[in-house]
N, C-alpha and C. Protein backbone atom coordinates (compact mmCIF):
# COMPACT_ATOMS: atom_id res chain seq x y z
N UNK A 1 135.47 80.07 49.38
CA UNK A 1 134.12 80.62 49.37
C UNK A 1 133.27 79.99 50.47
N UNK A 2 133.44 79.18 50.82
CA UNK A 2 132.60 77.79 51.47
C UNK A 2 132.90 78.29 53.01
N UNK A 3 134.43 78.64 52.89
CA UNK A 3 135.08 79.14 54.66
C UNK A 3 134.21 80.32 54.87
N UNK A 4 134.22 81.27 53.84
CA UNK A 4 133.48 82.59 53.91
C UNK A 4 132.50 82.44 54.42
N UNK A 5 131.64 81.84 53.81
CA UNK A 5 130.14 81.65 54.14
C UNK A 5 129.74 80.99 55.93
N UNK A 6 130.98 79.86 56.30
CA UNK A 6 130.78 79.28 57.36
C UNK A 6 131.68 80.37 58.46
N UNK A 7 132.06 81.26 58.30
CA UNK A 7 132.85 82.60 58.80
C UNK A 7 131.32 83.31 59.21
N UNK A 8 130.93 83.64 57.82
CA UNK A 8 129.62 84.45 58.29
C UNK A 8 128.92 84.19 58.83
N UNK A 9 128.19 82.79 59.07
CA UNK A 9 127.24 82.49 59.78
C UNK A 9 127.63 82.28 61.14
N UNK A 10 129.08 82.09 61.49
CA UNK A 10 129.06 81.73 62.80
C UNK A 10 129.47 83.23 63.46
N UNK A 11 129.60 84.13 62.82
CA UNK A 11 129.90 85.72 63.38
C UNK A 11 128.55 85.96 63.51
N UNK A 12 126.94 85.79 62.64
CA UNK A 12 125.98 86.47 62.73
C UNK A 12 125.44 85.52 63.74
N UNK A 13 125.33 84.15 63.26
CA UNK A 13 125.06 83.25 65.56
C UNK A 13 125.59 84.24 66.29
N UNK A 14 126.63 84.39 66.51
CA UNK A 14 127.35 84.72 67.88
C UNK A 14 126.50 85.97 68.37
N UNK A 15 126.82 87.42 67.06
CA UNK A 15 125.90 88.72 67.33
C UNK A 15 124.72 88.19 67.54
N UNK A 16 123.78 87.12 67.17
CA UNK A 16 122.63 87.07 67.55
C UNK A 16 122.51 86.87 68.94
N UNK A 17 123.90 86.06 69.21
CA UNK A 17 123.36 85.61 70.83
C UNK A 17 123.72 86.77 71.86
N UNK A 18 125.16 87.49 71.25
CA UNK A 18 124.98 88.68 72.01
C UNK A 18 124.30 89.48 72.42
N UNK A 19 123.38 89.67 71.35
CA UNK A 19 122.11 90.73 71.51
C UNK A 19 121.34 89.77 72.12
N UNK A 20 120.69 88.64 72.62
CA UNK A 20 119.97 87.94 72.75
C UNK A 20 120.41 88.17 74.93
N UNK A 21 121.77 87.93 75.18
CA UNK A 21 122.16 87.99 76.11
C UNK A 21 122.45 89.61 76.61
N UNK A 22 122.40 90.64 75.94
CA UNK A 22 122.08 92.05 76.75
C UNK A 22 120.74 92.16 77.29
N UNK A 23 119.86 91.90 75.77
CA UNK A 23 118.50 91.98 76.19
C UNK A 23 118.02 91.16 77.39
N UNK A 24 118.60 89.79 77.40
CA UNK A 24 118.14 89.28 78.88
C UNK A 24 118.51 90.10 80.12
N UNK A 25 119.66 90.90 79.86
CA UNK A 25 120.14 91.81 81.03
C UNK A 25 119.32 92.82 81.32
N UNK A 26 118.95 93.40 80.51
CA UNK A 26 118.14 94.73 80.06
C UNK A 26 116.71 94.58 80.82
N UNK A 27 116.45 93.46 79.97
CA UNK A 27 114.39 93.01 80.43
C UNK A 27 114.36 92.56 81.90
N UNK A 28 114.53 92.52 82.81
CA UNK A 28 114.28 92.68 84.13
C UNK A 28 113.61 93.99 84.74
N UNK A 29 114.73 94.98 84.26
CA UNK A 29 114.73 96.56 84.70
C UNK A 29 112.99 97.13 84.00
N UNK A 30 112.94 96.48 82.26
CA UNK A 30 111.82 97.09 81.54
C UNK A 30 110.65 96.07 82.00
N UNK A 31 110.60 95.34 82.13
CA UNK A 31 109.63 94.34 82.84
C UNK A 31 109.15 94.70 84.18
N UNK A 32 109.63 94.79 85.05
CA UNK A 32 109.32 95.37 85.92
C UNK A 32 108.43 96.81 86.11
N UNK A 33 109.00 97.69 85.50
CA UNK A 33 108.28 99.13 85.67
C UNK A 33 107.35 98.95 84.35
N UNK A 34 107.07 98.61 83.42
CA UNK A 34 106.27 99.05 82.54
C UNK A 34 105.04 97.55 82.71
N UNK A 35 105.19 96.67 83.87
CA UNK A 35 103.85 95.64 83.57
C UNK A 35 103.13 95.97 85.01
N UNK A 36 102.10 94.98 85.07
CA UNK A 36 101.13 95.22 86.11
C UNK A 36 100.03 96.87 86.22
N UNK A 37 99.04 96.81 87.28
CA UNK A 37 98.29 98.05 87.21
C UNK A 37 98.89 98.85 88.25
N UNK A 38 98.83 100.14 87.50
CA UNK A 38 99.07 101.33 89.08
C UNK A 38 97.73 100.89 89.93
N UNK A 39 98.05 100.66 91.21
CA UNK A 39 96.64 101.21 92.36
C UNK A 39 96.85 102.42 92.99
N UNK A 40 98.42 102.80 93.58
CA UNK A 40 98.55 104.01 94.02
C UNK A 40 99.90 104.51 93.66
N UNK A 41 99.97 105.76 93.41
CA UNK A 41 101.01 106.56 92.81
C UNK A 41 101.06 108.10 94.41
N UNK A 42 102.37 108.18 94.79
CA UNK A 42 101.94 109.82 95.38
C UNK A 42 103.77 109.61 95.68
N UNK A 43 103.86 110.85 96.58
CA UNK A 43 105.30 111.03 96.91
C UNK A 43 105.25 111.50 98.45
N UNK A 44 106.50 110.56 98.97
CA UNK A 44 106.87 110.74 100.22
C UNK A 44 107.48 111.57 100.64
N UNK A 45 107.52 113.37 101.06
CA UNK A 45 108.14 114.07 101.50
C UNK A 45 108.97 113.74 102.90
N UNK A 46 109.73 114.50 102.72
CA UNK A 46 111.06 114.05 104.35
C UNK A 46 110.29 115.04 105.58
N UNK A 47 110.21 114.03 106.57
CA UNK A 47 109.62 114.70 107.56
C UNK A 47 108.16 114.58 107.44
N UNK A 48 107.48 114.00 106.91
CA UNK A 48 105.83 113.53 107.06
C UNK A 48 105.79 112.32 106.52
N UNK A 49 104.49 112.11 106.77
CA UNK A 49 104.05 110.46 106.78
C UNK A 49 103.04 110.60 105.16
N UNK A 50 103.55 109.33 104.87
CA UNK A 50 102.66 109.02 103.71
C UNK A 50 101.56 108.22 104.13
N UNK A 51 100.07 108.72 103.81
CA UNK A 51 99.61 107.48 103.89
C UNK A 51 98.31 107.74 102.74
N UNK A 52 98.04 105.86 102.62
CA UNK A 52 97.36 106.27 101.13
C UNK A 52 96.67 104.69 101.22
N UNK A 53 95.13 104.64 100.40
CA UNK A 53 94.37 103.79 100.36
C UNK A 53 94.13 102.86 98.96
N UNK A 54 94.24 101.80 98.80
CA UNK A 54 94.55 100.95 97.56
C UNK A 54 93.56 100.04 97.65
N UNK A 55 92.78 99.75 96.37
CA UNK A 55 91.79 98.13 96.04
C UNK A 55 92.46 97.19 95.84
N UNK A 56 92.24 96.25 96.11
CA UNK A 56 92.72 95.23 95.22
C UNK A 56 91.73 94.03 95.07
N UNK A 57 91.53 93.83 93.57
CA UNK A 57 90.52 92.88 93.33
C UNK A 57 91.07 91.43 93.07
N UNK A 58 92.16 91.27 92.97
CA UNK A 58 92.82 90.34 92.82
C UNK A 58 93.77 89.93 93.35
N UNK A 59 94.39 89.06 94.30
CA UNK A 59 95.81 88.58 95.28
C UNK A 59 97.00 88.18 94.09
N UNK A 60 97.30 88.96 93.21
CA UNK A 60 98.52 89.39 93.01
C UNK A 60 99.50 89.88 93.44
N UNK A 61 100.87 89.45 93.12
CA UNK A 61 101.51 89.89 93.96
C UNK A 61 102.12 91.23 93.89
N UNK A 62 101.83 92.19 95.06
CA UNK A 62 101.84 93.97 94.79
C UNK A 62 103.55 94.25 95.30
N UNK A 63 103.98 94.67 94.20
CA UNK A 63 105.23 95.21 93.61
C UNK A 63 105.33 97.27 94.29
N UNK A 64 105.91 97.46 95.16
CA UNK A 64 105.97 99.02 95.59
C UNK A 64 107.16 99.12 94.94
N UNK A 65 107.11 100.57 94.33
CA UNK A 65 108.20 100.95 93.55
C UNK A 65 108.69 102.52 94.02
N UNK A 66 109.90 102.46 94.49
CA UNK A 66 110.59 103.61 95.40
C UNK A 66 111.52 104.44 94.34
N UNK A 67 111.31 105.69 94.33
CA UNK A 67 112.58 105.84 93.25
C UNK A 67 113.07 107.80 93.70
N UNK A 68 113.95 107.70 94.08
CA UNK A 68 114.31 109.08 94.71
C UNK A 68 115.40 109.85 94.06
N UNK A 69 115.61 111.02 94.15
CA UNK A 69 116.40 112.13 93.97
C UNK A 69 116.60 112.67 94.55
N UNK A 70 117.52 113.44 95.12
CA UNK A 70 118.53 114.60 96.11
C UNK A 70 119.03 115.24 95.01
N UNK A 71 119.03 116.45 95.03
CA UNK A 71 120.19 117.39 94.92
C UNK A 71 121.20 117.77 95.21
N UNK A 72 121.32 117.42 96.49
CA UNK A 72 122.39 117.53 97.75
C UNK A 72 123.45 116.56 97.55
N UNK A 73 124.80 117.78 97.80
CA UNK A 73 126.06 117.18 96.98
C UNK A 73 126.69 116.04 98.48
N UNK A 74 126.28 116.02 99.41
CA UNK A 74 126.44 114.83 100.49
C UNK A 74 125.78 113.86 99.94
N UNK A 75 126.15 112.31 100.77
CA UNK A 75 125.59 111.35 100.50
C UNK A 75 124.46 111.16 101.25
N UNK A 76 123.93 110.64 100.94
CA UNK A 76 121.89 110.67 102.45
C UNK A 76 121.51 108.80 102.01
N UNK A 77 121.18 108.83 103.17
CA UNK A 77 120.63 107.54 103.53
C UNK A 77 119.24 107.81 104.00
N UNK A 78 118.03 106.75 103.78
CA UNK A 78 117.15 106.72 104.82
C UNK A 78 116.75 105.44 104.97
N UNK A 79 115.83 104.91 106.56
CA UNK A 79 115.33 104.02 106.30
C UNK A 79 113.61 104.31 105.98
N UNK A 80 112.70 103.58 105.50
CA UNK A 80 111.66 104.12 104.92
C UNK A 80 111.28 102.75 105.74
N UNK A 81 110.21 103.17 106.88
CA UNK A 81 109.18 102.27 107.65
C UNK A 81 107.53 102.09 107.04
N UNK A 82 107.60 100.80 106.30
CA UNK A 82 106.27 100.54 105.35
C UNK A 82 105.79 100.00 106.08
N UNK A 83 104.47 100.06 106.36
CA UNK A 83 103.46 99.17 107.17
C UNK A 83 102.20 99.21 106.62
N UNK A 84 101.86 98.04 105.91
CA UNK A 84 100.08 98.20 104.88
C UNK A 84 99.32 97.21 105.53
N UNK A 85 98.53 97.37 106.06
CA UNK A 85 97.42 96.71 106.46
C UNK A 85 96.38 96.26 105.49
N UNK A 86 95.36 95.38 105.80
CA UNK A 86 94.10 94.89 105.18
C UNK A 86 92.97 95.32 105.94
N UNK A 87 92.05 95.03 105.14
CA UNK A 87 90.95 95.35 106.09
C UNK A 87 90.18 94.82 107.35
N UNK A 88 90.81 93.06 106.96
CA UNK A 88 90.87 92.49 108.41
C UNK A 88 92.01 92.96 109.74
N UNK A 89 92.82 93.87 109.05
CA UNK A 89 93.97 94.25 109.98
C UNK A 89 95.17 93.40 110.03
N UNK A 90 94.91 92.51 109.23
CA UNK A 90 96.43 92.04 109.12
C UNK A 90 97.81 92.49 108.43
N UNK A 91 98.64 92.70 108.93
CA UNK A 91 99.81 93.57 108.96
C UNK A 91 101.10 93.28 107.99
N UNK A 92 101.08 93.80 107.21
CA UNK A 92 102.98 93.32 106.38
C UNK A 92 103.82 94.57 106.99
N UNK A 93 104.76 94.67 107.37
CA UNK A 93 105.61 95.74 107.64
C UNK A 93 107.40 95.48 107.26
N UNK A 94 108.04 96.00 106.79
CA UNK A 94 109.00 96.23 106.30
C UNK A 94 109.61 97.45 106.38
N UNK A 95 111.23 97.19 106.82
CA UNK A 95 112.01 98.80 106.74
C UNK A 95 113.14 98.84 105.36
N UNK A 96 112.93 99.82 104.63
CA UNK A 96 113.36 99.73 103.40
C UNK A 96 114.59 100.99 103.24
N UNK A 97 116.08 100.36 103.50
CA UNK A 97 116.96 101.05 103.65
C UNK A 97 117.91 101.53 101.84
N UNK A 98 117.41 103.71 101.87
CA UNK A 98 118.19 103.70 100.66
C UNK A 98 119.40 104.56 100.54
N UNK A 99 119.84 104.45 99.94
CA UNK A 99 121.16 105.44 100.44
C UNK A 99 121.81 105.98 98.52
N UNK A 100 121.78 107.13 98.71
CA UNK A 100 121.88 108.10 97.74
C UNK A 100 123.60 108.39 97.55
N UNK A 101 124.25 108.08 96.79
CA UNK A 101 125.78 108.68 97.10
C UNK A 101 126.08 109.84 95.77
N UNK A 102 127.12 110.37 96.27
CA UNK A 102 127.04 112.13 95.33
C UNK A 102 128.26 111.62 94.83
N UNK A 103 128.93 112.41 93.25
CA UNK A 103 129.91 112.27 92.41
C UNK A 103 130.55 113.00 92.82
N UNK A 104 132.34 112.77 92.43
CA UNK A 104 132.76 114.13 93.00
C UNK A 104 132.88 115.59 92.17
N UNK A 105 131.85 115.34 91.27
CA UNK A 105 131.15 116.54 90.43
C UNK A 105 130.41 117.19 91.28
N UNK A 106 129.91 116.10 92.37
CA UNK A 106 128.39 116.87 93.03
C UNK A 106 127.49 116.65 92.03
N UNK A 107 127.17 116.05 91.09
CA UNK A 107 126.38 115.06 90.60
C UNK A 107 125.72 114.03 91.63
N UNK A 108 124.40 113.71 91.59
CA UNK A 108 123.63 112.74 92.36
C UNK A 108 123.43 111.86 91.38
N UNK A 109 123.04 110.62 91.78
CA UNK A 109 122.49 109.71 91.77
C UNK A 109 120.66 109.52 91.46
N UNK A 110 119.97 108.81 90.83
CA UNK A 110 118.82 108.70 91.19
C UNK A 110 118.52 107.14 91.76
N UNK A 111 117.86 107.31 92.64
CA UNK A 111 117.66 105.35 93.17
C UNK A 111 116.31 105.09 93.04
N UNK A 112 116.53 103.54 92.61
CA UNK A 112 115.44 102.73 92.46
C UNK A 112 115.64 101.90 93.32
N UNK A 113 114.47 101.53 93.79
CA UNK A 113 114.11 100.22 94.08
C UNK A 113 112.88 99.67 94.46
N UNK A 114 112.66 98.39 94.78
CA UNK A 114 111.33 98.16 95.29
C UNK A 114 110.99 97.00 96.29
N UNK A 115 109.89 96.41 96.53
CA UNK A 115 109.74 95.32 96.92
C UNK A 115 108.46 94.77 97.21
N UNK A 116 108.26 93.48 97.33
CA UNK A 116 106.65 92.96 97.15
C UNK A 116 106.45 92.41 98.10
N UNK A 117 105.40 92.05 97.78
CA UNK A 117 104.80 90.69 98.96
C UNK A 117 103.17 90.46 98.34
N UNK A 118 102.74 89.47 98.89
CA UNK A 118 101.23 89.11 98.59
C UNK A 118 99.88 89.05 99.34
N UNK A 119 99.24 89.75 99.22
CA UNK A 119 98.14 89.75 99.83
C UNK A 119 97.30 88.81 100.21
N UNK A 120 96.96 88.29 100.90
CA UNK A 120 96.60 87.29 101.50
C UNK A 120 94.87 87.59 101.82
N UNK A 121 94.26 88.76 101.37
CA UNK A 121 92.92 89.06 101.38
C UNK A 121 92.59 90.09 100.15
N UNK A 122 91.23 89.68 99.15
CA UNK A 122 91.12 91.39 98.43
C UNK A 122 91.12 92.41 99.13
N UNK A 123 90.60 93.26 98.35
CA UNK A 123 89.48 94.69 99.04
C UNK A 123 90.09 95.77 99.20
N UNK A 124 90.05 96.58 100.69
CA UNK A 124 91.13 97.82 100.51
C UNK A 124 91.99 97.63 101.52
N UNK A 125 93.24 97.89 100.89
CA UNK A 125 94.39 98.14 102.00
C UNK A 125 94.63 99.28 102.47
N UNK A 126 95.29 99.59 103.41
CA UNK A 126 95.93 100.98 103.77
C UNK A 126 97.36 100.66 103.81
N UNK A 127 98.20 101.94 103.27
CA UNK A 127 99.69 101.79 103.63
C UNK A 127 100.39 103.33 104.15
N UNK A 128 101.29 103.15 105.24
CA UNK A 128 102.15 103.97 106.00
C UNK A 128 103.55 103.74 106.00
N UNK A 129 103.81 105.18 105.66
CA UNK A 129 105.28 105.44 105.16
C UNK A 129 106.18 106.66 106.03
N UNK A 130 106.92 106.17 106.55
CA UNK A 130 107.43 107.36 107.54
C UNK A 130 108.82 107.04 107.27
N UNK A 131 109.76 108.23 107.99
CA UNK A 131 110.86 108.17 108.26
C UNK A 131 111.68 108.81 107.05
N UNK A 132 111.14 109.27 106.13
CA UNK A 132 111.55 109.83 104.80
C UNK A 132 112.53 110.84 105.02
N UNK A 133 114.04 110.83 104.65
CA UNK A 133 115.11 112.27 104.94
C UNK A 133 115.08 113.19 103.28
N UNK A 134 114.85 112.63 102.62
CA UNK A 134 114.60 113.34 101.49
C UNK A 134 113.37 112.52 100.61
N UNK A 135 112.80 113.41 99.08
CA UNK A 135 111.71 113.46 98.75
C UNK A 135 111.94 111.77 98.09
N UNK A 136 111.07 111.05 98.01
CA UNK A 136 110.73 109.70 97.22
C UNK A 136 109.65 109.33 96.63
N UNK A 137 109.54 109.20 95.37
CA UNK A 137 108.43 108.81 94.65
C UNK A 137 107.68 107.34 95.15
N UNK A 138 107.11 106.97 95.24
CA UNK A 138 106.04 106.02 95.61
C UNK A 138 104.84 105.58 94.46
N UNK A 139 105.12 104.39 93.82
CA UNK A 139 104.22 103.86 92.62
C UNK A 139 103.77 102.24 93.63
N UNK A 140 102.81 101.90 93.79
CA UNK A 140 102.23 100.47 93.88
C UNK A 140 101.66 99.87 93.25
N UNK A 141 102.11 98.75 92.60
CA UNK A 141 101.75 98.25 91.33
C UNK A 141 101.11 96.71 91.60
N UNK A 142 99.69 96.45 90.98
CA UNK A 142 99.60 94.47 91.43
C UNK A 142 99.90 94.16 89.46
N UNK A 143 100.13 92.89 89.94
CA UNK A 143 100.40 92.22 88.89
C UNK A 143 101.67 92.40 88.75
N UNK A 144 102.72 93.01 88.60
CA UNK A 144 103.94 93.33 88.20
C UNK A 144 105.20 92.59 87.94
N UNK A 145 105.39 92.15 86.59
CA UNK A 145 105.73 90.94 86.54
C UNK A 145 107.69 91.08 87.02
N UNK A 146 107.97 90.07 87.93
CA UNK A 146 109.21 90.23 88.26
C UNK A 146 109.88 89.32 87.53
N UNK A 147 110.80 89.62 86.99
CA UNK A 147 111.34 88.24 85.67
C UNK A 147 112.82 88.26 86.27
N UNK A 148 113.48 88.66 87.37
CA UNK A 148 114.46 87.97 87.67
C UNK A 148 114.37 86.87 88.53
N UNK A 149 113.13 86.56 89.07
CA UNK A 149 113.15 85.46 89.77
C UNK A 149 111.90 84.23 89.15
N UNK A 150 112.04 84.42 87.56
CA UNK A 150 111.28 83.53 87.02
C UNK A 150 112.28 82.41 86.54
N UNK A 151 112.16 81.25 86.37
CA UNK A 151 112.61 80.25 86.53
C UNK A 151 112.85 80.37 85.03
N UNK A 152 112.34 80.53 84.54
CA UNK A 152 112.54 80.31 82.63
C UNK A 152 113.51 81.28 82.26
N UNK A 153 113.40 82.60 82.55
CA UNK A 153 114.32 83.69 82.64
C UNK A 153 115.58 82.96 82.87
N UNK A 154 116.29 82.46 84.23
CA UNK A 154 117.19 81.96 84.58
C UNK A 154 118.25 81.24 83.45
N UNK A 155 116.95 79.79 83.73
CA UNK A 155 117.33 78.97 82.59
C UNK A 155 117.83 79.77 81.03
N UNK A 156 117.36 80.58 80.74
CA UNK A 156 117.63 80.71 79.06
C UNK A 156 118.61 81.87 79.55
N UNK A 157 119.25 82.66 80.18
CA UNK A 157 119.79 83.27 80.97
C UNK A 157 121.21 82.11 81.41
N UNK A 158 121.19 81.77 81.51
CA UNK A 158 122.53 80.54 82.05
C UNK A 158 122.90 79.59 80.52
N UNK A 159 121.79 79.33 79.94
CA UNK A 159 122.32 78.87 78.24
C UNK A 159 122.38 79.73 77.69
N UNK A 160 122.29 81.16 77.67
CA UNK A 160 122.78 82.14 76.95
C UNK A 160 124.29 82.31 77.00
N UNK A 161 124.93 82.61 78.09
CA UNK A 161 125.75 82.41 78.44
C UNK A 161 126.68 81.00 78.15
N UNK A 162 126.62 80.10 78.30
CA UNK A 162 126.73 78.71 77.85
C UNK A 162 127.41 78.54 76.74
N UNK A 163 126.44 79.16 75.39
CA UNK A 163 126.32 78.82 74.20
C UNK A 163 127.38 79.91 73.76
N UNK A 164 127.35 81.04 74.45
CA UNK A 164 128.28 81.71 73.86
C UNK A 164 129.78 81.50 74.27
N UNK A 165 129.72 81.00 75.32
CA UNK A 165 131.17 80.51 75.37
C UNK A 165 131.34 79.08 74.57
N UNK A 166 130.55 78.58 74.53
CA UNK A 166 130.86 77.03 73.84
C UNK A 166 131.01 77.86 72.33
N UNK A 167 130.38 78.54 71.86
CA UNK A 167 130.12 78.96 70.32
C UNK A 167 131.64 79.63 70.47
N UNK A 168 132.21 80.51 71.35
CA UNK A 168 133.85 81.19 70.90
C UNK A 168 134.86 79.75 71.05
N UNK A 169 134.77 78.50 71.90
CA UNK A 169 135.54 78.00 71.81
C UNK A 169 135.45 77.46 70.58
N UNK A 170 134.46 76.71 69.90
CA UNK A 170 133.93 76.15 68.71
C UNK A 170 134.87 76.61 67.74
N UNK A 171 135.10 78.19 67.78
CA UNK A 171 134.95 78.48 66.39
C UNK A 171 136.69 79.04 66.64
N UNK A 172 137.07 79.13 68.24
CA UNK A 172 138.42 79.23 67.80
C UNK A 172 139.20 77.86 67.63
N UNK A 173 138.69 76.83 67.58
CA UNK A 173 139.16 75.57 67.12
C UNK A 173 139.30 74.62 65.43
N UNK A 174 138.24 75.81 65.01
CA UNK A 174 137.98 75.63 63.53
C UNK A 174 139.21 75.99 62.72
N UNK A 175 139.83 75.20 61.62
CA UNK A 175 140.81 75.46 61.19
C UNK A 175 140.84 76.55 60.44
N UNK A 176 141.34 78.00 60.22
CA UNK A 176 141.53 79.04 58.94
C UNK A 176 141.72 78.52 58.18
C-alpha cells in the first residue's frame, strides 16, 4: 500500500513537471504577442513602401511584429528594409530577411517573426518599410515582454529540465 502511494506521488511530480516544462516552451510564443501596447498596426503590400507614424511616451523596448502569408505554391523570400527614425532624426535601420517555404501539398506556411530595439528618445517616430515580395502584416508593440531572454525564464527553464531527469533517474533506482 505504502509502494502504491509513493508510485503515485512520484508519477503525479513528474506529470506536474512535465506540464510545467511544455508550458515553459509554450509561454515565450504567448508572451510575446499578447503583452505590451499596439502603437501601430497596418500591412506591407509587395511593391510599395510602408510608412507609418508612432508615439511613444515611454523608452520601452518596441517589439515589431512581422507575420506573412503567400498562397503561392513556390517558396518566396524577402528582405524587408526597416528604417524608424525619431524626431531628433536619429536612425535604427535593419534588414529583416523572411523566407516562406511551400508543402509538397502546395500548402504554405505562415511566418512569424520580429524584432526590437530601444528608443533612446520619447515622442513620435516615423518608420519605413520597403522591399516587400509578398503581403506582410506589420504590428509595433512598446512594452512587449520578451521572456526568452529573461534570465529567470532560463534559470527555471534549465531546472526544469534538471529535475526531470534527476526525478526519472530517482525513481528508476527505487526498488519495486
Amino acid at each position: 500500500m505504502a509502494n502504491n502511494t509513493k508510485d503515485f506521488i512520484f508519477n503525479l511530480i513528474f506529470l506536474i513537471s512535465i506540464f510545467n516544462f511544455v508550458l515553459l516552451i509554450i509561454s515565450p510564443i504567448a508572451f510575446e504577442h499578447f503583452t505590451g501596447n499596439t502603437v501601430l498596426k497596418g500591412e506591407i503590400k509587395p511593391g510599395e513602401t510602408f510608412e507609418g507614424e508612432f508615439n511613444l511616451v515611454d523608452s520601452k523596448e518596441i517589439s515589431i511584429f512581422f507575420r506573412a502569408k503567400t498562397s503561392s505554391i513556390v517558396s518566396k523570400s524577402e528582405n524587408l528594409e526597416i528604417s524608424i527614425s525619431d524626431s531628433n532624426g536619429l536612425l535604427f535601420s535593419k534588414i529583416k530577411k523572411f523566407t516562406i517555404r511551400s508543402s509538397e501539398s502546395g500548402t504554405t506556411s505562415s511566418l512569424s517573426d520580429y524584432l526590437t530595439f530601444i528608443p533612446r528618445i520619447t515622442g513620435t517616430h516615423y518608420i519605413l518599410v520597403t522591399n516587400a515580395e509578398f503581403p506582410t502584416d506589420i504590428e509595433i508593440k512598446s512594452g512587449a515582454h520578451n521572456i526568452q531572454y529573461d534570465k529567470l525564464f532560463i534559470t527555471v527553464l534549465v531546472l526544469s529540465i534538471l529535475i526531470l531527469h534527476e526525478f526519472r533517474v530517482f525513481q528508476k533506482s527505487l526498488p519495486t
